[in-house]
Structures are given as structure tokens and as C-alpha cells.
N, C-alpha and C. Protein backbone atom coordinates (compact mmCIF):
# COMPACT_ATOMS: atom_id res chain seq x y z
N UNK A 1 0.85 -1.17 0.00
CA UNK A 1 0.00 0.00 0.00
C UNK A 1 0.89 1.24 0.00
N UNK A 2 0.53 2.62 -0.77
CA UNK A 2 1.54 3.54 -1.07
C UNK A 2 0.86 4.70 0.25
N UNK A 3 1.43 5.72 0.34
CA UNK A 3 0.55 6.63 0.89
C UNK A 3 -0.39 7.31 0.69
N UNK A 4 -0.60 7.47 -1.09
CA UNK A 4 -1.72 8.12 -1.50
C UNK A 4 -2.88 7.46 -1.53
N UNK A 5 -2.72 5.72 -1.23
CA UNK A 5 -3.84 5.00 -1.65
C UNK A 5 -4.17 4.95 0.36
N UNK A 6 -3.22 4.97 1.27
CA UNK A 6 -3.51 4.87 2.30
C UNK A 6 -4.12 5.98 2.70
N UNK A 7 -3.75 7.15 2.52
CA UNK A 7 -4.15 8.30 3.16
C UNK A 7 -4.74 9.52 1.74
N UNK A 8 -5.16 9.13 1.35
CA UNK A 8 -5.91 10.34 0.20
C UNK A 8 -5.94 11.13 0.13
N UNK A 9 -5.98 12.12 1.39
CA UNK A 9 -6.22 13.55 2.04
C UNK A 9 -4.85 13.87 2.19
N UNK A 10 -3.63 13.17 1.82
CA UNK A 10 -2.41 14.01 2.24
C UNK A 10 -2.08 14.82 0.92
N UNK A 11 -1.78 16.16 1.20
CA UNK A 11 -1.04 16.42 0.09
C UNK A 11 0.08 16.31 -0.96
N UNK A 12 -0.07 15.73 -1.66
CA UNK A 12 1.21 14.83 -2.33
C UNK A 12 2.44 16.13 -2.75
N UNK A 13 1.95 16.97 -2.69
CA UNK A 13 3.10 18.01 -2.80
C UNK A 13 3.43 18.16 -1.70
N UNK A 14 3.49 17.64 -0.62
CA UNK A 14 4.20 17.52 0.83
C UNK A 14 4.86 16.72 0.95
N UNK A 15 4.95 15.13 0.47
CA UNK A 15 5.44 14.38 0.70
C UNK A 15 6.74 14.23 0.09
N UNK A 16 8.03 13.65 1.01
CA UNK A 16 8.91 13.61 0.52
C UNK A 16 9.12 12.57 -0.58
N UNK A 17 10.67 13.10 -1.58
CA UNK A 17 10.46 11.81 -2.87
C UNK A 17 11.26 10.89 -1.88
N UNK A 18 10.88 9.57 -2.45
CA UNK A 18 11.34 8.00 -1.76
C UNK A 18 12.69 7.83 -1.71
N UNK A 19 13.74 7.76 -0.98
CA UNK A 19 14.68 7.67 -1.29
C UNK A 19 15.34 6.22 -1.71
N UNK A 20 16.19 6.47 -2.32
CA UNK A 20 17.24 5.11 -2.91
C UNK A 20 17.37 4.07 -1.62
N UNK A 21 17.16 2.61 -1.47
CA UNK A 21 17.34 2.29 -0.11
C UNK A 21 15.96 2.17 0.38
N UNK A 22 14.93 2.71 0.45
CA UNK A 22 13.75 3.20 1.42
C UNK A 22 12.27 2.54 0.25
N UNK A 23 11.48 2.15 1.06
CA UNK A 23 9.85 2.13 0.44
C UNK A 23 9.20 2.32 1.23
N UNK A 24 7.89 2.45 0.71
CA UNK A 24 6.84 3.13 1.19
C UNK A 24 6.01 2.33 2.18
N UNK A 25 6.17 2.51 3.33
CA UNK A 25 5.58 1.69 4.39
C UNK A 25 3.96 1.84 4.78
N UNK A 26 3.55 2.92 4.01
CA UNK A 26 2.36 3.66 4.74
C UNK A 26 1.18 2.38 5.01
N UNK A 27 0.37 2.46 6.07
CA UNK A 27 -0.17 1.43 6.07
C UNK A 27 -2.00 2.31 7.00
N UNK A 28 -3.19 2.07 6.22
CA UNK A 28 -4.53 3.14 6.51
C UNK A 28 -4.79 3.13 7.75
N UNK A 29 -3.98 2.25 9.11
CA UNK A 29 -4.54 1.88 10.40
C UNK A 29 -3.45 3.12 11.24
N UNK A 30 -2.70 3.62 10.03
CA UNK A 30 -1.94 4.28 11.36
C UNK A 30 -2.08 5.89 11.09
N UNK A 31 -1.78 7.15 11.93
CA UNK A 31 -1.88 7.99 11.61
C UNK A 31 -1.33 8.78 10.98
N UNK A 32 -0.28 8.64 10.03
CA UNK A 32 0.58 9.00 9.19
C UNK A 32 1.18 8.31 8.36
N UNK A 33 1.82 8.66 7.10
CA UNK A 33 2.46 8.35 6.06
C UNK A 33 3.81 7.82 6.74
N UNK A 34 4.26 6.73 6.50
CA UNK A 34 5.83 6.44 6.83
C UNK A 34 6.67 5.83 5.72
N UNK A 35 8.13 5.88 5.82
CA UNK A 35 8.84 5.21 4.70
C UNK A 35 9.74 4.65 5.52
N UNK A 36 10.36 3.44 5.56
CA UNK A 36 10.69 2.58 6.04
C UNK A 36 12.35 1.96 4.92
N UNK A 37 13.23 1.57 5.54
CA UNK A 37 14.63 1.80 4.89
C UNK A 37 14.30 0.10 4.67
N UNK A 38 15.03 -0.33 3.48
CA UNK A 38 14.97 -2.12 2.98
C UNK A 38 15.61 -2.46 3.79
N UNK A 39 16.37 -2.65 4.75
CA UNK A 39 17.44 -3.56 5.75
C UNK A 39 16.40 -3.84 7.06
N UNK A 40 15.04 -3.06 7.27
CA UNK A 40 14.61 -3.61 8.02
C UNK A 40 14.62 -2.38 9.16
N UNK A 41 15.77 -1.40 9.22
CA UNK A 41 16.11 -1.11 10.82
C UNK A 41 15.70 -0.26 11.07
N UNK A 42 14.92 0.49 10.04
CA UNK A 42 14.85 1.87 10.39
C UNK A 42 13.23 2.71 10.00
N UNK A 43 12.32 3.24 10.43
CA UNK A 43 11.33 3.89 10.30
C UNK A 43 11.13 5.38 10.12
N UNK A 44 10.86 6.01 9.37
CA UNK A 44 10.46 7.79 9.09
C UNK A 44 9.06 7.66 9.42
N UNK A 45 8.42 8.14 10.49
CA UNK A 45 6.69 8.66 10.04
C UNK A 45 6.81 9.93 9.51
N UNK A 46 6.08 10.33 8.50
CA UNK A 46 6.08 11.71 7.72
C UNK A 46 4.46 12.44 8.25
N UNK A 47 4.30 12.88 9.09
CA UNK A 47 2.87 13.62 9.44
C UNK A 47 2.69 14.86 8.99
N UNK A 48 1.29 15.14 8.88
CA UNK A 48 0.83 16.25 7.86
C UNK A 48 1.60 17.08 7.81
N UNK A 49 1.93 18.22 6.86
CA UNK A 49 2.74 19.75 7.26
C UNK A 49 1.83 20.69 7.97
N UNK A 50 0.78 20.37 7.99
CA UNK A 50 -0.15 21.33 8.80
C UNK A 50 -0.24 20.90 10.41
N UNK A 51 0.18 21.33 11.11
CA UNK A 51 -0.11 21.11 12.51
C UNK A 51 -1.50 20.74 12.83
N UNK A 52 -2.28 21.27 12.14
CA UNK A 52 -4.04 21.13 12.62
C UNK A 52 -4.65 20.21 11.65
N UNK A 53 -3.39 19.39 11.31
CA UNK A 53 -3.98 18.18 10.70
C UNK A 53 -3.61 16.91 11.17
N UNK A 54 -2.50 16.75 12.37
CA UNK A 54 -1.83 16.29 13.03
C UNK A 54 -2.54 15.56 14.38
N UNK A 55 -2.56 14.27 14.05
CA UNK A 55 -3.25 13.42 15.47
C UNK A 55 -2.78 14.00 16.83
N UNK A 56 -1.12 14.17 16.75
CA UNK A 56 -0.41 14.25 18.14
C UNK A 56 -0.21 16.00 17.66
N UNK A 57 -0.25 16.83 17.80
CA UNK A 57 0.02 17.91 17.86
C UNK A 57 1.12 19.02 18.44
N UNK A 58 1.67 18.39 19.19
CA UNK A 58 2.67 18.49 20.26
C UNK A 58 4.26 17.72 19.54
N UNK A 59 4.06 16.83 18.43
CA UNK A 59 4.81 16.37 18.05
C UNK A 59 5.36 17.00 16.37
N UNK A 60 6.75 16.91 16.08
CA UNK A 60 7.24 17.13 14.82
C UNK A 60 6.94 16.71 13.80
N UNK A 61 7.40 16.96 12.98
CA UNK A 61 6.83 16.48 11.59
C UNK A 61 7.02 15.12 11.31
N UNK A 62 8.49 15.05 11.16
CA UNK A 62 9.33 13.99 11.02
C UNK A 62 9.71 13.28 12.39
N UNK A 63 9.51 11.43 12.16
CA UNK A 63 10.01 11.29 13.65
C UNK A 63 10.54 9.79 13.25
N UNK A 64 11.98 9.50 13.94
CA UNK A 64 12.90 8.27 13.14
C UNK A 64 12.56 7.36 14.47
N UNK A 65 11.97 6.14 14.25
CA UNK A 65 12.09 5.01 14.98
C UNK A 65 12.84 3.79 14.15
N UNK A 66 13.26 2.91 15.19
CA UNK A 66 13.75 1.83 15.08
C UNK A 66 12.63 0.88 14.99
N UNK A 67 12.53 -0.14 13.95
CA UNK A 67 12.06 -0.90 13.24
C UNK A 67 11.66 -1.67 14.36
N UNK A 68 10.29 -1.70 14.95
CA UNK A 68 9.89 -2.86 16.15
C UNK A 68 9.77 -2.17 17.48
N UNK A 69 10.30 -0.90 17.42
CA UNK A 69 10.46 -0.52 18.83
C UNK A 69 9.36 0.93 18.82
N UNK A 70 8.93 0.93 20.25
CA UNK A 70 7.95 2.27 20.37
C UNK A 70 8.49 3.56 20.41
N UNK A 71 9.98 3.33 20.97
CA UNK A 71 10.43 4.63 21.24
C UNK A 71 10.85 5.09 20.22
N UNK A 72 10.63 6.63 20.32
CA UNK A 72 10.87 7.75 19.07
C UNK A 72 12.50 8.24 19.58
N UNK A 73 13.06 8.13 18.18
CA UNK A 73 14.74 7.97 18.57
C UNK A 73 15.13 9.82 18.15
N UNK A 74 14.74 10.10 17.22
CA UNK A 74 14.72 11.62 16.91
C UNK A 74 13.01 12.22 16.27
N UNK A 75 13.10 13.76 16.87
CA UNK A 75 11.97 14.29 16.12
C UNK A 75 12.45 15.13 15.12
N UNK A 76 12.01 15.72 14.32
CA UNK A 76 12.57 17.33 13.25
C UNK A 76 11.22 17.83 12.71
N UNK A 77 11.51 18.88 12.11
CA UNK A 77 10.60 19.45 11.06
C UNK A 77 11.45 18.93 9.76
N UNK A 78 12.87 18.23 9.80
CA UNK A 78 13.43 18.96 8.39
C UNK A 78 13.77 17.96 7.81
N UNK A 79 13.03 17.20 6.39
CA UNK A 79 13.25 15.96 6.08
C UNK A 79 14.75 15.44 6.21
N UNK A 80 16.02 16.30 5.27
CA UNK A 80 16.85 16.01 5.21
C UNK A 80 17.89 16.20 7.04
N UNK A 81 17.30 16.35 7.91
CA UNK A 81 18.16 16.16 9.17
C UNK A 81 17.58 14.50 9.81
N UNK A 82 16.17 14.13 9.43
CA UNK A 82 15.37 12.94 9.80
C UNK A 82 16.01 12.27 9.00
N UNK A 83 16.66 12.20 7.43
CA UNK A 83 17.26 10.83 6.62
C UNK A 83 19.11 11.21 7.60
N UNK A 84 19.53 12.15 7.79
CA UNK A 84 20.61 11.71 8.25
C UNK A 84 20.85 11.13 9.83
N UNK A 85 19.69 11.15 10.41
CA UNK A 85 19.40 10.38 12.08
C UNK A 85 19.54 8.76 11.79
N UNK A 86 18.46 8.72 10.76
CA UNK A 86 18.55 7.34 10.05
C UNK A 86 20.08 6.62 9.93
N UNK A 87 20.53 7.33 9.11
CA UNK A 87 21.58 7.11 8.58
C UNK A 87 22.57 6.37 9.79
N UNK A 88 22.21 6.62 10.63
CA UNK A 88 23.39 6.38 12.06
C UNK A 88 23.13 5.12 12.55
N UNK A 89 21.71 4.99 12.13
CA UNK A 89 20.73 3.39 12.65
C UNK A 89 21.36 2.47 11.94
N UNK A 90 22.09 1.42 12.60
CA UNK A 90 23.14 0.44 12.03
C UNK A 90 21.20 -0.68 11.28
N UNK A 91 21.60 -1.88 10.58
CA UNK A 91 20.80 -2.83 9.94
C UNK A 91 21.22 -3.97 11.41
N UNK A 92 20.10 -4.42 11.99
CA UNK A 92 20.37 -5.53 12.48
C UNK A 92 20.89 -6.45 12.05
N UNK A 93 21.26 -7.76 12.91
CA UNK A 93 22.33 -8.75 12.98
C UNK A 93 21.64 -9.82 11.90
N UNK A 94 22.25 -9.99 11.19
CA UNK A 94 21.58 -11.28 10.31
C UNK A 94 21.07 -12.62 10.69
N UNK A 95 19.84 -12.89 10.29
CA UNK A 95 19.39 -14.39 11.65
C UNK A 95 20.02 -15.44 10.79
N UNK A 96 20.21 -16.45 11.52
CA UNK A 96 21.14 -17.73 11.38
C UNK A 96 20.55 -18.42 10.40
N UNK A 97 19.02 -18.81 10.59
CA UNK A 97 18.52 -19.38 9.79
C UNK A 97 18.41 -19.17 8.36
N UNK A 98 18.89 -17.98 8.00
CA UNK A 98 19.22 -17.20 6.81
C UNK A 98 20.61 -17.44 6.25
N UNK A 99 21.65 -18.12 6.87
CA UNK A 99 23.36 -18.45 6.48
C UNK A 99 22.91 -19.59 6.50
N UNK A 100 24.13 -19.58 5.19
CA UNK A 100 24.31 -21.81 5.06
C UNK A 100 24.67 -22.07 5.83
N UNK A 101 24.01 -23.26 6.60
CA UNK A 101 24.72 -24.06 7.73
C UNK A 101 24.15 -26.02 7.49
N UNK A 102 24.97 -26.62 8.22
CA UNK A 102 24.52 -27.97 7.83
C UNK A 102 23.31 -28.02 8.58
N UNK A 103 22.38 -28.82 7.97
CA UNK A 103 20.76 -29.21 8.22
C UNK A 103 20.44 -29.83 9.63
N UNK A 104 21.33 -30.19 10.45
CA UNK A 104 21.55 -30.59 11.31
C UNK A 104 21.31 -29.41 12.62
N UNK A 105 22.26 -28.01 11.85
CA UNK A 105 22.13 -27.01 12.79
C UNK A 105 20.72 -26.46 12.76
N UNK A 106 20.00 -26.54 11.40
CA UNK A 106 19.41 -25.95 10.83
C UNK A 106 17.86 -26.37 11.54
N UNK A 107 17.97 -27.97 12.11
CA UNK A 107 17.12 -28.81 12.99
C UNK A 107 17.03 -27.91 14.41
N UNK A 108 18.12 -27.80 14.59
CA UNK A 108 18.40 -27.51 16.15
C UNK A 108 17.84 -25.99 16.40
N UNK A 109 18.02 -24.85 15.36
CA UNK A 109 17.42 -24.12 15.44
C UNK A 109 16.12 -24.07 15.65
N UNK A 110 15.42 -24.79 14.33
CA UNK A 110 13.89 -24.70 14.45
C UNK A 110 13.35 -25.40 15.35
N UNK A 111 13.93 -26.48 16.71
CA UNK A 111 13.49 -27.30 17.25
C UNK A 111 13.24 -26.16 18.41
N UNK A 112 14.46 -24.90 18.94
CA UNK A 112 14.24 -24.08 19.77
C UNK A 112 12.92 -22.66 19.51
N UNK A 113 12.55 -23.37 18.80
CA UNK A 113 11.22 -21.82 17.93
C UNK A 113 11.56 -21.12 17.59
N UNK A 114 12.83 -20.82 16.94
CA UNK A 114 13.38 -19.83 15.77
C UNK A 114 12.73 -20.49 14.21
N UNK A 115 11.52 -19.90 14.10
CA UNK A 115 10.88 -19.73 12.85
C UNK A 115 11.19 -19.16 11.73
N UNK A 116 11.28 -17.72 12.06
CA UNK A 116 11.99 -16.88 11.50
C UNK A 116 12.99 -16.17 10.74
């Protein structure tokens, strides 16, 4: 789902262009447009430019979370200071079950509930 099909009412001349690296995460259950980096680690919510269009009001435009986590790691108004916060957010550790390993290990993993 893109943001214009999630959120209709945003102004598309507000929204930042996608960067190299990044897609469009936006998803209609949440209150803002977000773009989300391909490695997984990293989150932008992009909220209205209008303050009085803004669920949280009290909050910035731009706000960088870590992929899974609640806490808000930086706020800004200024797209390009929110992609370089990002930028600092390392890609998590690669899961095991994802490297060649003999089938054996590969047992032992999934026997402990690493699905994933």
C-alpha cells in the first residue's frame, strides 16, 4: 500500500520523494504516512505539514524510529536532518537461519522456535 492510496487527504506536494534504499511503508490503520529503509532497521513517520492536521500535535513532523520498537529515537521538522538520524541506525544482525549451515544445525534451530 503507497501513501496516497492509504491516506488520500495528504497532500502529495508535501510528501517527501522516496529515497534510494527506502519504500513506502504507509499502512490506513496508522496515523501518518511512513517510509521505512529495505534492511529492516529503520522507520520515518512523515505527518501532515499542517499542525491542525496532526493526530499528536505536540509532536514534529518527522520522527525516526527503530524498526519494532515504540520509542521515538529523533523528532525534526526537516526531512533532510530525519534521513541523516537514520543514517546512524546500524541494519540488524543477520538471523542464522538465513546463512548456510549444515541441516543438522538448521534442525536444532527450528526445534528451539526460531521460525523466523
Amino acid at each position: 500500500m503507497t501513501c496516497y492510496i492509504a491516506f488520500p487527504n495528504y497532500p502529495a506536494a508535501a510528501m517527501p520523494t522516496l529515497p534510494l534504499g527506502w519504500y513506502d511503508a504507509s499502512w490506513r490503520q496508522d496515523v501518518c504516512p511512513c517510509y521505512a529503509r529495505d534492511d529492516g532497521a529503520v522507520l520515518i513517520w512523515i505527518d501532515y505539514p499542517n499542525v491542525a492536521d496532526r493526530e499528536y500535535k505536540d509532536m514534529l513532523r518527522f520522527r525516526v524510529m527503530r524498526f519494532g520498537d515504540d520509542d521515538i529515537m529523533a523528532e525534526t521538522d526537516h526531512w533532510d536532518k530525519a534521513l541523516k538520524i537514520a543514517d546512524t541506525i546500524l541494519a540488524p544482525p543477520p538471523n542464522i537461519i538465513r546463512l548456510e549451515c549444515p541441516p543438522y544445525l538448521r534442525a536444532y534451530v527450528l526445534a528451539l522456535g526460531r521460525t523466523d
